[in-house]
Protein backbone atom coordinates (compact mmCIF):
# COMPACT_ATOMS: atom_id res chain seq x y z
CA UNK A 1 112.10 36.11 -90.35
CA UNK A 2 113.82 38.49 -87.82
CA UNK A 3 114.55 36.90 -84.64
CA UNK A 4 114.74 39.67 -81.51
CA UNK A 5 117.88 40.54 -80.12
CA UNK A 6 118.77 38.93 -76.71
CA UNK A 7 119.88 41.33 -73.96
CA UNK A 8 123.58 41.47 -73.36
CA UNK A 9 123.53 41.15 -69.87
CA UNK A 10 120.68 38.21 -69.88
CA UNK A 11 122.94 35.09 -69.44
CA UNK A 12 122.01 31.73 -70.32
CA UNK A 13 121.16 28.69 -68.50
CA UNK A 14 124.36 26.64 -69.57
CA UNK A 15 126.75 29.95 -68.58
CA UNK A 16 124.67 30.70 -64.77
CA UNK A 17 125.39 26.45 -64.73
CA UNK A 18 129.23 26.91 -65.52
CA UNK A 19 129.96 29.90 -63.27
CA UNK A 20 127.95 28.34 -60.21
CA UNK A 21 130.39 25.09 -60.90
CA UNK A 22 133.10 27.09 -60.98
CA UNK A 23 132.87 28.82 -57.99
CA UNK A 24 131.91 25.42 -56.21
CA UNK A 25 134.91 23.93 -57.00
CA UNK A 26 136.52 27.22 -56.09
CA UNK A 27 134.81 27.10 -52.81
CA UNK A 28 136.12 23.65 -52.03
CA UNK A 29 139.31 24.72 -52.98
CA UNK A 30 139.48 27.34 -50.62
CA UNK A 31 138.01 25.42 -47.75
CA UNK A 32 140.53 22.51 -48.42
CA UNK A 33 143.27 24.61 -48.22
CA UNK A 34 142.17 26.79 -44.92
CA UNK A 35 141.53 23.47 -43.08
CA UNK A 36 144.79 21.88 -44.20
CA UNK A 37 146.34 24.82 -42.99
CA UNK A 38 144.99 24.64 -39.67
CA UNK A 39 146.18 21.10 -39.31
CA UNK A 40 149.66 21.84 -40.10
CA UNK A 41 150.16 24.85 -37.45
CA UNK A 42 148.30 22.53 -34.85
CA UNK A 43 150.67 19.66 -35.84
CA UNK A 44 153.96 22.33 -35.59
CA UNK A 45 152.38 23.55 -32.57
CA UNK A 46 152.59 20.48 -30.79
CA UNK A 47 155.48 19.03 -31.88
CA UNK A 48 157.63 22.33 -30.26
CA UNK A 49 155.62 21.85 -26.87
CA UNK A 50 157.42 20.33 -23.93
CA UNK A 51 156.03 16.92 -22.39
CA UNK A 52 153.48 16.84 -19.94
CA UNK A 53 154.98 16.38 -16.52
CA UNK A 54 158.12 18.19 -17.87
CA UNK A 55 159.96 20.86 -15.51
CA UNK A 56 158.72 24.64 -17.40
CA UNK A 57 159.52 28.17 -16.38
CA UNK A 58 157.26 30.81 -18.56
CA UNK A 59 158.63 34.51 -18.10
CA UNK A 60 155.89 37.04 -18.79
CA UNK A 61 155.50 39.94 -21.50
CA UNK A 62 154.05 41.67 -18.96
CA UNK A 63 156.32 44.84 -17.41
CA UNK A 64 156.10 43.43 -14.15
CA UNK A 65 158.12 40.51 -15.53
CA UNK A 66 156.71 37.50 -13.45
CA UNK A 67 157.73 34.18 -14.31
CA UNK A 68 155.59 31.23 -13.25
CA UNK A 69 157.50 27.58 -12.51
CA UNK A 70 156.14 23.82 -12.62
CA UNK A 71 155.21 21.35 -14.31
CA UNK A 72 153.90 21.44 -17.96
CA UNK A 73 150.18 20.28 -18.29
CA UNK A 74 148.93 21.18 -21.51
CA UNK A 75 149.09 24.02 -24.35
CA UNK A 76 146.63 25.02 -26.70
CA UNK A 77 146.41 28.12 -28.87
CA UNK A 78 145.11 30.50 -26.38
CA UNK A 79 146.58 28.90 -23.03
CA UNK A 80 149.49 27.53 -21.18
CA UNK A 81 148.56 25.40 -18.44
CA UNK A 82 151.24 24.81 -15.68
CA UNK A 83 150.90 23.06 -12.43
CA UNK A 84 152.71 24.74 -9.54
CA UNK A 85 151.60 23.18 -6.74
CA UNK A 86 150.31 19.23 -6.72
CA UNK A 87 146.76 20.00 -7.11
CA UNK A 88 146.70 23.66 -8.48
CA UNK A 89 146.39 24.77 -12.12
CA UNK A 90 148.44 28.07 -13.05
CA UNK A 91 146.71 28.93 -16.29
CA UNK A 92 148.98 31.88 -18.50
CA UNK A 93 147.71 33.21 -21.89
CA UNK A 94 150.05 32.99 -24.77
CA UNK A 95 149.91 35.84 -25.78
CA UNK A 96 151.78 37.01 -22.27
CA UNK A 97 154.25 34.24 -22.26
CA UNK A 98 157.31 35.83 -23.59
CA UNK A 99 159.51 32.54 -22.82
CA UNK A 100 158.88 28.97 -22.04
CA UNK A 101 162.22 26.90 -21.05
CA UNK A 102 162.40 22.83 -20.00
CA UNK A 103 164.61 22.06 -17.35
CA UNK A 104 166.42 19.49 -17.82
């Protein structure tokens, strides 16, 4: 008895099975990696920011050069948060902050 020809491009359970586990594990892979590589430009992040309560001066990008002194409060990736006067927030975006120097 002739069997019929199967269609080339008709795959088979056990292969659709192998290449959905394969790009599961894939998947993870990936996602392991991206969130391991957040962590570690967080953690070097904050290890090169001063303390809070620390002395800062942050010199803008900016062409009108302003520079901005207090004391540090916090830094995240979008923000620098200094406090210039007791009580008031000076909030600079990073991406304007050209220097940050800790006196001493």
């Amino acid at each position: 008895m002739i069997e019929p020809r199967r269609s080339w491009f008709r795959p088979r359970l056990r292969t659709t099975l192998v290449v959905a586990l394969v790009g599961l594990v894939a998947w993870s892979g990936y996602t392991t990696w991206q969130t391991y590589s957040e962590r570690t430009e967080r953690r070097a992040r904050e290890l090169m920011t001063p303390t809070a309560g620390a002395n800062c001066r942050v010199i803008c990008k900016d062409p009108s050069g302003k520079d901005f002194e207090g004391r540090f409060v916090r830094m995240n990736s979008e923000w620098v948060v200094l406090e210039t006067v007791p009580g008031i927030e000076y909030w600079v975006p990073r991406e304007n902050v050209a220097f940050l120097t800790v006196k001493p």
